[in-house]
PDB file of N, CA and C in Angstrom:
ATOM      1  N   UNK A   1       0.817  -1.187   0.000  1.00  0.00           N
ATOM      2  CA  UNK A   1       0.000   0.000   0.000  1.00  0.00           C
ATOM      3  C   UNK A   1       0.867   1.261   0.000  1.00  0.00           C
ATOM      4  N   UNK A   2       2.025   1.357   0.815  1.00  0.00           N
ATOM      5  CA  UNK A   2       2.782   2.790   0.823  1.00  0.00           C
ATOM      6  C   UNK A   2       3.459   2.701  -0.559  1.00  0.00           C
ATOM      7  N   UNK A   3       3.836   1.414  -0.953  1.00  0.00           N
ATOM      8  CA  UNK A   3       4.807   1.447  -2.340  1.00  0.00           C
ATOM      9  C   UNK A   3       3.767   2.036  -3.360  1.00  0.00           C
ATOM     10  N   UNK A   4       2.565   1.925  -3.305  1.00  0.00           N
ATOM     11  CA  UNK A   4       1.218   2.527  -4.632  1.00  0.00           C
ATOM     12  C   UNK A   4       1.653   4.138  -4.309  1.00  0.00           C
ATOM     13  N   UNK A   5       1.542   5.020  -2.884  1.00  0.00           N
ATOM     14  CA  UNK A   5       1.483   5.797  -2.261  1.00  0.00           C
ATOM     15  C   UNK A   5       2.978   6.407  -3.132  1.00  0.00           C
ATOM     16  N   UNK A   6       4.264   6.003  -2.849  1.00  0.00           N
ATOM     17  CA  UNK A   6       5.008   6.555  -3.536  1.00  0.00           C
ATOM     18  C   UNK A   6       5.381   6.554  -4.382  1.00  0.00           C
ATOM     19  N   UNK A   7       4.820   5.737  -5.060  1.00  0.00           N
ATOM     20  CA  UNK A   7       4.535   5.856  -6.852  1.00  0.00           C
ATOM     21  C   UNK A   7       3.648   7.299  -7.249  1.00  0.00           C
ATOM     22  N   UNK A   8       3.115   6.909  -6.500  1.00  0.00           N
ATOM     23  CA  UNK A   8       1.465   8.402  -6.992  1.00  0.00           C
ATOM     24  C   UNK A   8       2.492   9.883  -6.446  1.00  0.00           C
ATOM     25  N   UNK A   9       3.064   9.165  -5.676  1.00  0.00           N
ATOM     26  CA  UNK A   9       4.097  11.122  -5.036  1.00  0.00           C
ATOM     27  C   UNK A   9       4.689  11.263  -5.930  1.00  0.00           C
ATOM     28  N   UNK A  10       5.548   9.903  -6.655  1.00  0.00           N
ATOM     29  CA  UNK A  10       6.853  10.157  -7.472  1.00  0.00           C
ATOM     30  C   UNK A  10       6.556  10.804  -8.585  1.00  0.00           C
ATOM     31  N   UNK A  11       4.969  10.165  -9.153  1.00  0.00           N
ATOM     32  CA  UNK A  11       4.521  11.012 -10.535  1.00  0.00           C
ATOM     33  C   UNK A  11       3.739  11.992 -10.160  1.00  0.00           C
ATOM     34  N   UNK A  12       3.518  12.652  -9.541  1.00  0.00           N
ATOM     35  CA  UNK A  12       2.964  14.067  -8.966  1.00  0.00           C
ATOM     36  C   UNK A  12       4.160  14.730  -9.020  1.00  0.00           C
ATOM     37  N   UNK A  13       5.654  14.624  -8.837  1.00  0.00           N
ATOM     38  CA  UNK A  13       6.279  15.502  -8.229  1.00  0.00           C
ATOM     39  C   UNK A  13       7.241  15.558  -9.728  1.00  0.00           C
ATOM     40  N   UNK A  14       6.640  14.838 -10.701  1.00  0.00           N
ATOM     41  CA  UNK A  14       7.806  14.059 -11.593  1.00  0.00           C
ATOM     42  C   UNK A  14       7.072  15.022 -13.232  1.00  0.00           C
ATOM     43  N   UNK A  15       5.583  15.247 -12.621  1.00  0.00           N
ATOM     44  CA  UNK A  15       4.676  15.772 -13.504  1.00  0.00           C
ATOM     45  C   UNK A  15       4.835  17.213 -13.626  1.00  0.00           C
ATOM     46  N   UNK A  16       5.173  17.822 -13.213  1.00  0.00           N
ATOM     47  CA  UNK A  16       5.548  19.426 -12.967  1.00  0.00           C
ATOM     48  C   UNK A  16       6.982  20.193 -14.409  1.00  0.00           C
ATOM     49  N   UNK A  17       7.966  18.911 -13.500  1.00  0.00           N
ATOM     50  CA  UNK A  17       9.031  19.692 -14.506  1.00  0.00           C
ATOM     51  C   UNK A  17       9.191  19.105 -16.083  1.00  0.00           C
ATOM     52  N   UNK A  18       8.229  18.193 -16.287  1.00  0.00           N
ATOM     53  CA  UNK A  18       7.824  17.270 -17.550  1.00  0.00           C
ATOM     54  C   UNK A  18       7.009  18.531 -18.334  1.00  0.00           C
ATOM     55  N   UNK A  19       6.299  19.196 -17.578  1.00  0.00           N
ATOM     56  CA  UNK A  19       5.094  20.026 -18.322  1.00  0.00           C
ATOM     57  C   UNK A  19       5.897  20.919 -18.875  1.00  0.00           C
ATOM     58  N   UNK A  20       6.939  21.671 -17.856  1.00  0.00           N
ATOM     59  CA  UNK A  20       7.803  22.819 -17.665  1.00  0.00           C
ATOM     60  C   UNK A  20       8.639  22.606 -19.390  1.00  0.00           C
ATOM     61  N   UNK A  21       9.632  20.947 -19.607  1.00  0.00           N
ATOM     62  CA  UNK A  21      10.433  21.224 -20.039  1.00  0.00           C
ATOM     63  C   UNK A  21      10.045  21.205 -21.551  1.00  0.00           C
ATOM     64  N   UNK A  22       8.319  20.606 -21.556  1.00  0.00           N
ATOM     65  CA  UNK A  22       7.391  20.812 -22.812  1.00  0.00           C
ATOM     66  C   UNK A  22       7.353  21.836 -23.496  1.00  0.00           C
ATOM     67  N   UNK A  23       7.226  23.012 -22.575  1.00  0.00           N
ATOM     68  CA  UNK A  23       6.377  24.019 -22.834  1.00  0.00           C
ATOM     69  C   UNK A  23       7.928  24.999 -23.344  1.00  0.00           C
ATOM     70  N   UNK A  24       8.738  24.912 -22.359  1.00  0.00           N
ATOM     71  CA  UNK A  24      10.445  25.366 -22.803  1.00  0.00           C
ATOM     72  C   UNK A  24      10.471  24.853 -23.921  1.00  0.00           C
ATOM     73  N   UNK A  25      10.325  23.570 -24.311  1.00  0.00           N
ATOM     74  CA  UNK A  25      10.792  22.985 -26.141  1.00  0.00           C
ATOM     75  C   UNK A  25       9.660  23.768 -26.939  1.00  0.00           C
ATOM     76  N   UNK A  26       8.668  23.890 -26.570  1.00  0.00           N
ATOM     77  CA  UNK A  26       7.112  24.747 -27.709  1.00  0.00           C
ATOM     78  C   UNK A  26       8.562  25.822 -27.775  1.00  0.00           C
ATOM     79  N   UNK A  27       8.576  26.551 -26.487  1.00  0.00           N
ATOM     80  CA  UNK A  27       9.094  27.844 -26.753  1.00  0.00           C
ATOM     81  C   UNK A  27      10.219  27.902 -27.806  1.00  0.00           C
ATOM     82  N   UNK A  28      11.239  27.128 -27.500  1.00  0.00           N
ATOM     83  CA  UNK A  28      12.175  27.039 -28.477  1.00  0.00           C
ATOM     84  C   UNK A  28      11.886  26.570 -30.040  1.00  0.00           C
ATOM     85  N   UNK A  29      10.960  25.786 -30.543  1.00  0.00           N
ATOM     86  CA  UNK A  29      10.664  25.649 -31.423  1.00  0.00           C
ATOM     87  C   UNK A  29       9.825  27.175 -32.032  1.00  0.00           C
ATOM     88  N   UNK A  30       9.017  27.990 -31.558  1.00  0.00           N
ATOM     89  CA  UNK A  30       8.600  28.975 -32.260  1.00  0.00           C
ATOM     90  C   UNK A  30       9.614  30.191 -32.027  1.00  0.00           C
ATOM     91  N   UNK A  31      10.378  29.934 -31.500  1.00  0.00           N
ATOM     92  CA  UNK A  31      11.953  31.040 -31.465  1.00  0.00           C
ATOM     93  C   UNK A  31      12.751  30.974 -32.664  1.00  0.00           C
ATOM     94  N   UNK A  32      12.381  29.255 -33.210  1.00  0.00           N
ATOM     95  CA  UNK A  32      13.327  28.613 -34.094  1.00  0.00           C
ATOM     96  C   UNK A  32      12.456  29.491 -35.559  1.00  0.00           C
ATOM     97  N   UNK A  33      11.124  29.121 -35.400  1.00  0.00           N
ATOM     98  CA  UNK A  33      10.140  29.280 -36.675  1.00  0.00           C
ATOM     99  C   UNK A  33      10.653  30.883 -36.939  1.00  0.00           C
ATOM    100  N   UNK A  34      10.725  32.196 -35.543  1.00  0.00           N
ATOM    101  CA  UNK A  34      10.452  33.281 -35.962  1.00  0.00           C
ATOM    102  C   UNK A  34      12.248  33.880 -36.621  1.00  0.00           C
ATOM    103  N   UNK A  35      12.901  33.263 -36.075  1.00  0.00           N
ATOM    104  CA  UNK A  35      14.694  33.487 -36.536  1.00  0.00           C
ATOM    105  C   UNK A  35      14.546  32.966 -38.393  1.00  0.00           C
ATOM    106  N   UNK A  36      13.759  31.849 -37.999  1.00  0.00           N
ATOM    107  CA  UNK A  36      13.676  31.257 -39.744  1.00  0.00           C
ATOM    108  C   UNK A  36      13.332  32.822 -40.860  1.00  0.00           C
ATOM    109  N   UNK A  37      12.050  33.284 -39.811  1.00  0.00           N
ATOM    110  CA  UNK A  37      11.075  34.347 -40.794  1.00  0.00           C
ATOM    111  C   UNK A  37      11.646  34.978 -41.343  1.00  0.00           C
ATOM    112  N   UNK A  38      12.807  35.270 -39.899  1.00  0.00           N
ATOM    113  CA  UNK A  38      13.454  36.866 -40.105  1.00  0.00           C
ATOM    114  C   UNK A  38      14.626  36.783 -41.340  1.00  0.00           C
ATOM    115  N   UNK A  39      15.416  36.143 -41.469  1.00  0.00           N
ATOM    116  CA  UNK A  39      16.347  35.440 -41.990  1.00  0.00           C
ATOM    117  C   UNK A  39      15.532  35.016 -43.528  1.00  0.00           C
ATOM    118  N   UNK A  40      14.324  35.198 -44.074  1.00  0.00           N
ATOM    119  CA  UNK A  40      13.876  34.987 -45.062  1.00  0.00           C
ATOM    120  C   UNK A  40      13.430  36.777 -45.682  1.00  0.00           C
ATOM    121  N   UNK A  41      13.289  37.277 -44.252  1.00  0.00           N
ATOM    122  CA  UNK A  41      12.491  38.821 -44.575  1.00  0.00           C
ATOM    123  C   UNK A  41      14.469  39.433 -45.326  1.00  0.00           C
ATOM    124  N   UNK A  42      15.360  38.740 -44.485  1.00  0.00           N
ATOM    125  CA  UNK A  42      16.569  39.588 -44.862  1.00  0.00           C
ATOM    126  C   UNK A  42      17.189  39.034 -46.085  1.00  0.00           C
ATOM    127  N   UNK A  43      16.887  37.989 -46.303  1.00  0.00           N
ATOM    128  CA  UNK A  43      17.090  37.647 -47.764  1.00  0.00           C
ATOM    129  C   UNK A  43      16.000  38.255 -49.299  1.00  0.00           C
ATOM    130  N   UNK A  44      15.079  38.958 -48.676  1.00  0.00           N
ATOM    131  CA  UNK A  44      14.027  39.831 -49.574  1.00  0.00           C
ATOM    132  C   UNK A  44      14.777  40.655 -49.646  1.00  0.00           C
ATOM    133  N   UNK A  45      15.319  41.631 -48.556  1.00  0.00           N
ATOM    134  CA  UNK A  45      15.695  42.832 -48.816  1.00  0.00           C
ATOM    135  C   UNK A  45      17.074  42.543 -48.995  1.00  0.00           C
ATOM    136  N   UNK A  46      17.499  41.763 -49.179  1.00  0.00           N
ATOM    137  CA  UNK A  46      19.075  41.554 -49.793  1.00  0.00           C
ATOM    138  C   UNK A  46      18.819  41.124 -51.352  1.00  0.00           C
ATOM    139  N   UNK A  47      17.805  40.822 -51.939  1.00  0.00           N
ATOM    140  CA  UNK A  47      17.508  40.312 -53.074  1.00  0.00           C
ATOM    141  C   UNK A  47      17.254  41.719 -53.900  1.00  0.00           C
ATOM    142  N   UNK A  48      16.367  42.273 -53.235  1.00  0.00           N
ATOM    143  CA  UNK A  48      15.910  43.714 -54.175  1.00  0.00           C
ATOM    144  C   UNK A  48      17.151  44.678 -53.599  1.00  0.00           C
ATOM    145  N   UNK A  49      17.944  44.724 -52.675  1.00  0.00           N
ATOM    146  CA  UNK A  49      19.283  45.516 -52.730  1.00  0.00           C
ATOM    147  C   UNK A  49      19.910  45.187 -54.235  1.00  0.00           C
ATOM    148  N   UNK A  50      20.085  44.037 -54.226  1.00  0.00           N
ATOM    149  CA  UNK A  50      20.944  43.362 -55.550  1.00  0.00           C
ATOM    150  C   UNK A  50      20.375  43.757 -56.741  1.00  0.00           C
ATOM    151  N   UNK A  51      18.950  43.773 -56.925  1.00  0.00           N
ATOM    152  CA  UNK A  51      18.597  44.475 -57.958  1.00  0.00           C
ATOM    153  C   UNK A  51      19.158  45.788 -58.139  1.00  0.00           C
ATOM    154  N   UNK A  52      18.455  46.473 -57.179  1.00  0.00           N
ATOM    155  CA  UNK A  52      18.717  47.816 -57.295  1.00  0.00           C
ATOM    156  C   UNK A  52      20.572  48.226 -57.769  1.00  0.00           C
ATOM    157  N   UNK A  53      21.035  47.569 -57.178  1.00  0.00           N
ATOM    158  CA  UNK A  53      22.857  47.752 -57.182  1.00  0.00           C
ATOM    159  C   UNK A  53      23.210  47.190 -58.977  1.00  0.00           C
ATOM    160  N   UNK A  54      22.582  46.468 -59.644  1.00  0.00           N
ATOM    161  CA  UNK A  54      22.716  46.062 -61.143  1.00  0.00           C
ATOM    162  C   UNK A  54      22.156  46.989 -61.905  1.00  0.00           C
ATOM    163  N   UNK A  55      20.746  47.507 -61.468  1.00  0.00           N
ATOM    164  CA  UNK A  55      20.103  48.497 -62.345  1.00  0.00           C
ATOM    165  C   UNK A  55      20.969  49.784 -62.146  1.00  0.00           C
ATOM    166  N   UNK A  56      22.138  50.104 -61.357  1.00  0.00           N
ATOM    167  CA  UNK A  56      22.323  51.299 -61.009  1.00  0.00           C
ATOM    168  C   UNK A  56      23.989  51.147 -61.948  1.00  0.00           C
ATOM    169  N   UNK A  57      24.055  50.171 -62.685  1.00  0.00           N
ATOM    170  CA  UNK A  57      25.689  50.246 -63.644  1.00  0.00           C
ATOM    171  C   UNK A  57      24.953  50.054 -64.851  1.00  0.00           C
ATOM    172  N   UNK A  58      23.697  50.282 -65.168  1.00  0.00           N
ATOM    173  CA  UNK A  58      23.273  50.335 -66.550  1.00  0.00           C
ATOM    174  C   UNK A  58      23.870  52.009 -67.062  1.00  0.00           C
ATOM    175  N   UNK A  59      24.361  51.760 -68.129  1.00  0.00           N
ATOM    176  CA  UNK A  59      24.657  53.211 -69.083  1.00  0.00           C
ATOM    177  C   UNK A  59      23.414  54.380 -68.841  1.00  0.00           C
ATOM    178  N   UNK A  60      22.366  53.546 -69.208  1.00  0.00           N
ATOM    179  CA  UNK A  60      20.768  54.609 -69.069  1.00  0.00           C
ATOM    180  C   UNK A  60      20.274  55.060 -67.521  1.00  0.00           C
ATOM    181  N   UNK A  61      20.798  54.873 -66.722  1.00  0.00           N
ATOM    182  CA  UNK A  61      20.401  54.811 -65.697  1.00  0.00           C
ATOM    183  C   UNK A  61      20.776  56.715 -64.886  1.00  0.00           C
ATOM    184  N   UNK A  62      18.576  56.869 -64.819  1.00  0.00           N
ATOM    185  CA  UNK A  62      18.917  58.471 -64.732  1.00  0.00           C
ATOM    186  C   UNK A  62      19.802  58.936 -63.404  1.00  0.00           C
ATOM    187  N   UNK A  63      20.012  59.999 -63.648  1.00  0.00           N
ATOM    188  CA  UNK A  63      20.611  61.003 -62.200  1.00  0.00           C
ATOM    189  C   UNK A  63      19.190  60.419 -61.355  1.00  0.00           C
ATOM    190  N   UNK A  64      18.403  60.713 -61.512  1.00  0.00           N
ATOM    191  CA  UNK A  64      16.971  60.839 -60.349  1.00  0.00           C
ATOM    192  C   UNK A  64      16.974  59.512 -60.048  1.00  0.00           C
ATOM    193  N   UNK A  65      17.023  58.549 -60.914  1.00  0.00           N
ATOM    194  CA  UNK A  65      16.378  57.250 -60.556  1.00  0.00           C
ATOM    195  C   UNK A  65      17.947  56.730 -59.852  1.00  0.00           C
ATOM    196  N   UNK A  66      18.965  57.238 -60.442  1.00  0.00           N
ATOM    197  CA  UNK A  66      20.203  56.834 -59.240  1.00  0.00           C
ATOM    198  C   UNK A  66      19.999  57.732 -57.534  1.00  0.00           C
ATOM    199  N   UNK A  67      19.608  58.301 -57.735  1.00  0.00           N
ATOM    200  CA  UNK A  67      19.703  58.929 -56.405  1.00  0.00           C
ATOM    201  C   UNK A  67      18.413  58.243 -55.777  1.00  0.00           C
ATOM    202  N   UNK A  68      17.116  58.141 -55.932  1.00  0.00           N
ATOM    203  CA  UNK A  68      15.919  57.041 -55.649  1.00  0.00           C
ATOM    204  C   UNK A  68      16.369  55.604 -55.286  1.00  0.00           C
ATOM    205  N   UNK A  69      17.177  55.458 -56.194  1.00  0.00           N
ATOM    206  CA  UNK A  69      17.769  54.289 -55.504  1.00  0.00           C
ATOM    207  C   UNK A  69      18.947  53.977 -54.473  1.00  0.00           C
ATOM    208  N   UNK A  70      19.887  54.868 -54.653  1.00  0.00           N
ATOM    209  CA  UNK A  70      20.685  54.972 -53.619  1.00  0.00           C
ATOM    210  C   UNK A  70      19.506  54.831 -51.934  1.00  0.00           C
ATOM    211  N   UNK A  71      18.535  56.099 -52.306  1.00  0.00           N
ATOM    212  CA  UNK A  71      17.712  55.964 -50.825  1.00  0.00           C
ATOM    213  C   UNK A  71      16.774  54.995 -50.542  1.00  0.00           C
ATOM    214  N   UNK A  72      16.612  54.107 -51.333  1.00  0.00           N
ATOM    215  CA  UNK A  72      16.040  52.715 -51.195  1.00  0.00           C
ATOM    216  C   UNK A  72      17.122  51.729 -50.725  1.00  0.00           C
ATOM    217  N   UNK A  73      18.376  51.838 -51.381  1.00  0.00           N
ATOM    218  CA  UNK A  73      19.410  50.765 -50.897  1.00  0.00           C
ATOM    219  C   UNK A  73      19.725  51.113 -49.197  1.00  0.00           C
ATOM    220  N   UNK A  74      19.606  52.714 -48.952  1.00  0.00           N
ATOM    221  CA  UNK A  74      20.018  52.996 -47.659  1.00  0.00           C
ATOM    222  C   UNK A  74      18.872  52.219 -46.973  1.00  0.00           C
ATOM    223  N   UNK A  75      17.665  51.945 -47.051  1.00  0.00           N
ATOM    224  CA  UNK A  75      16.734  51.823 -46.262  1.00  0.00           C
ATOM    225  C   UNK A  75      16.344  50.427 -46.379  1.00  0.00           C
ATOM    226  N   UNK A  76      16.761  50.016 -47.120  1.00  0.00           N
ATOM    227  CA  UNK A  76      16.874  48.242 -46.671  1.00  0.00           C
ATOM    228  C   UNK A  76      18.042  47.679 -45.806  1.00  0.00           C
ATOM    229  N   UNK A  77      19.037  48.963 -46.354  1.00  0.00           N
ATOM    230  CA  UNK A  77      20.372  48.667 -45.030  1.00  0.00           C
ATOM    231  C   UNK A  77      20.046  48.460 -43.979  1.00  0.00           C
ATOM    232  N   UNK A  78      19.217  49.568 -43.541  1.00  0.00           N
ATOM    233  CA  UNK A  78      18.378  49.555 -42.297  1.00  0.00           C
ATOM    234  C   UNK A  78      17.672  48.866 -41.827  1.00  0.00           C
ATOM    235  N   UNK A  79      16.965  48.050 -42.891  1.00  0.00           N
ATOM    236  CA  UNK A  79      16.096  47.527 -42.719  1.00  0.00           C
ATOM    237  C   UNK A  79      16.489  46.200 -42.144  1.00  0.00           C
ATOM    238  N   UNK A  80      17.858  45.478 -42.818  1.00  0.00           N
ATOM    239  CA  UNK A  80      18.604  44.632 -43.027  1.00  0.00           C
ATOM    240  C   UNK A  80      18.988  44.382 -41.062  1.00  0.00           C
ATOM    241  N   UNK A  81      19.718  45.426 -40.949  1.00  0.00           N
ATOM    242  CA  UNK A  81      20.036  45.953 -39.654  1.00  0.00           C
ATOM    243  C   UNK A  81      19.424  45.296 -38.458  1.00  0.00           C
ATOM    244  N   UNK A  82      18.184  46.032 -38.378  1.00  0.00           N
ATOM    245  CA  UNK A  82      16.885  46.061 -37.681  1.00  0.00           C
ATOM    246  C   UNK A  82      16.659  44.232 -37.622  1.00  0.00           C
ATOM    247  N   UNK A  83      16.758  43.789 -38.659  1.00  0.00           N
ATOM    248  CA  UNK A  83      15.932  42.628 -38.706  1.00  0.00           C
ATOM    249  C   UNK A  83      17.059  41.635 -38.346  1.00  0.00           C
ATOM    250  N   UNK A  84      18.335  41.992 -38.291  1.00  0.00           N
ATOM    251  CA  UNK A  84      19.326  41.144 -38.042  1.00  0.00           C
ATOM    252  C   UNK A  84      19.863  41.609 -36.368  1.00  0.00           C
ATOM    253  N   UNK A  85      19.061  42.486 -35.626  1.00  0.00           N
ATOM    254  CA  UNK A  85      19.281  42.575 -34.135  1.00  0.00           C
ATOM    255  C   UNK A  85      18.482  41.907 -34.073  1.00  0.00           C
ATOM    256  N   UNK A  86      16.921  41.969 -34.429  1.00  0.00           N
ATOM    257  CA  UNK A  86      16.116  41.229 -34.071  1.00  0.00           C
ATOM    258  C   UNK A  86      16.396  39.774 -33.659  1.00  0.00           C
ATOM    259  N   UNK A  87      16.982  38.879 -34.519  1.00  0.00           N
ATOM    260  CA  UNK A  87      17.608  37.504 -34.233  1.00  0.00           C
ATOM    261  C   UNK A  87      18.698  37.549 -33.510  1.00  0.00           C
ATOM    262  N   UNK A  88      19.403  38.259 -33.285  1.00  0.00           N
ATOM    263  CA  UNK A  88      20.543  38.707 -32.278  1.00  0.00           C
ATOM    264  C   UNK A  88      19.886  38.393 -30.860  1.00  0.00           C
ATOM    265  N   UNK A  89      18.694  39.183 -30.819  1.00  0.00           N
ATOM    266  CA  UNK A  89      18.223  39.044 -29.732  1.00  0.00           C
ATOM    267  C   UNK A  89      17.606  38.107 -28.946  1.00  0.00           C
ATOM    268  N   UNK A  90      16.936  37.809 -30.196  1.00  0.00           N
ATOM    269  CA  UNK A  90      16.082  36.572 -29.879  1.00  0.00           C
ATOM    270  C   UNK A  90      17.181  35.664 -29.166  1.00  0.00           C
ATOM    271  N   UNK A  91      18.221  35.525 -29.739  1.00  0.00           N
ATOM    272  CA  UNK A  91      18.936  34.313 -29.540  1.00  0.00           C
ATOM    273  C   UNK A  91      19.857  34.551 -28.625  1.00  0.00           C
ATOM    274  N   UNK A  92      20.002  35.771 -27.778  1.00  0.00           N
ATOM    275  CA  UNK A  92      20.089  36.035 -26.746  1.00  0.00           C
ATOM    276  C   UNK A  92      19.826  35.203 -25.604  1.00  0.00           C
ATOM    277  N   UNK A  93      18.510  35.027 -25.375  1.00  0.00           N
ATOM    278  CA  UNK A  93      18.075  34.437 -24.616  1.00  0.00           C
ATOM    279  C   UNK A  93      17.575  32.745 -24.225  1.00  0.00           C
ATOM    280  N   UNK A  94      18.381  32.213 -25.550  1.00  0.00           N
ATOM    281  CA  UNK A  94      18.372  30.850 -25.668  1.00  0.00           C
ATOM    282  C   UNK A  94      19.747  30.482 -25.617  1.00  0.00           C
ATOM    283  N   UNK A  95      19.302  28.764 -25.102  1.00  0.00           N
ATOM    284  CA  UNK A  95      21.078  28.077 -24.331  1.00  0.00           C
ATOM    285  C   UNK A  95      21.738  28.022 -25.937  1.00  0.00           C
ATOM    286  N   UNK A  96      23.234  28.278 -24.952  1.00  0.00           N
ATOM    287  CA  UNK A  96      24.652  28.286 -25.647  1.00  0.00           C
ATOM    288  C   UNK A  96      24.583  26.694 -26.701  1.00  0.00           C
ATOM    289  N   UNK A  97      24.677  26.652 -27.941  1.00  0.00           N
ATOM    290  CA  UNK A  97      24.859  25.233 -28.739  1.00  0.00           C
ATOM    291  C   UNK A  97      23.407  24.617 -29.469  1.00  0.00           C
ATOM    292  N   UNK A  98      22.396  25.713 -28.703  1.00  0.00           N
ATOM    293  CA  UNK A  98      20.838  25.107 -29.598  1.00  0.00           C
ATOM    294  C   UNK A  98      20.593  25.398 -30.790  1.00  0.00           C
ATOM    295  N   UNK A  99      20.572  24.686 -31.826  1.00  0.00           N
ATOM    296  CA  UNK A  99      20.746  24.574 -33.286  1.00  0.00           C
ATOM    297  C   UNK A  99      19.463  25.198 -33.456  1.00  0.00           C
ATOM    298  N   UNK A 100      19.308  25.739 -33.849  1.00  0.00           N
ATOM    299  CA  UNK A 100      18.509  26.759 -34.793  1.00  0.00           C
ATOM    300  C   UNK A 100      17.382  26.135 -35.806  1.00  0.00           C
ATOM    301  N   UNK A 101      17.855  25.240 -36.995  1.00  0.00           N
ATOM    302  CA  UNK A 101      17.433  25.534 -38.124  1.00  0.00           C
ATOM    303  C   UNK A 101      17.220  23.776 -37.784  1.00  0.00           C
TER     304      UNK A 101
END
């Protein structure tokens, strides 16, 4: 009868940090999904940088539409930036060696 008794304590007490280390892996898995996002948003704006940087060694390519683009390339820099602290951060706060991808 006490051996049933500390069975039922052992999984009561055993049930807590089981839930805990669940809910820590959810977490890390949608840490994983949103680093993925970001890392896809910075490959957009590294894609249309690249445009912009080819259209800008064409012969035809006006004074106006070079300077339009120069301030588009600045602002994906930024953008680039922004979105690459973002995962900086994120990953801040997750253990040293957890694979990502």
């Amino acid at each position: 009868m006490e051996y049933s008794n500390t069975l039922q304590k052992l999984g009561r007490d055993l049930a807590e940090p089981l839930r805990l280390r669940r809910t820590m892996s959810e977490d890390a898995e949608a840490r994983r999904e949103v680093v993925r996002r970001l890392f896809y948003l910075i490959t957009v704006a590294a894609e249309e940088a690249a445009t912009l940087a080819v259209e800008g060694q064409s012969r035809r390519f006006s004074r106006d539409h070079a300077r339009a683009s120069a301030v588009n390339l600045r602002e994906m820099g930024t953008k680039i930036e922004i979105l690459s602290s973002a995962i900086t951060k994120l990953l801040e706060g997750s253990g040293q060696g957890d694979e990502i991808a």
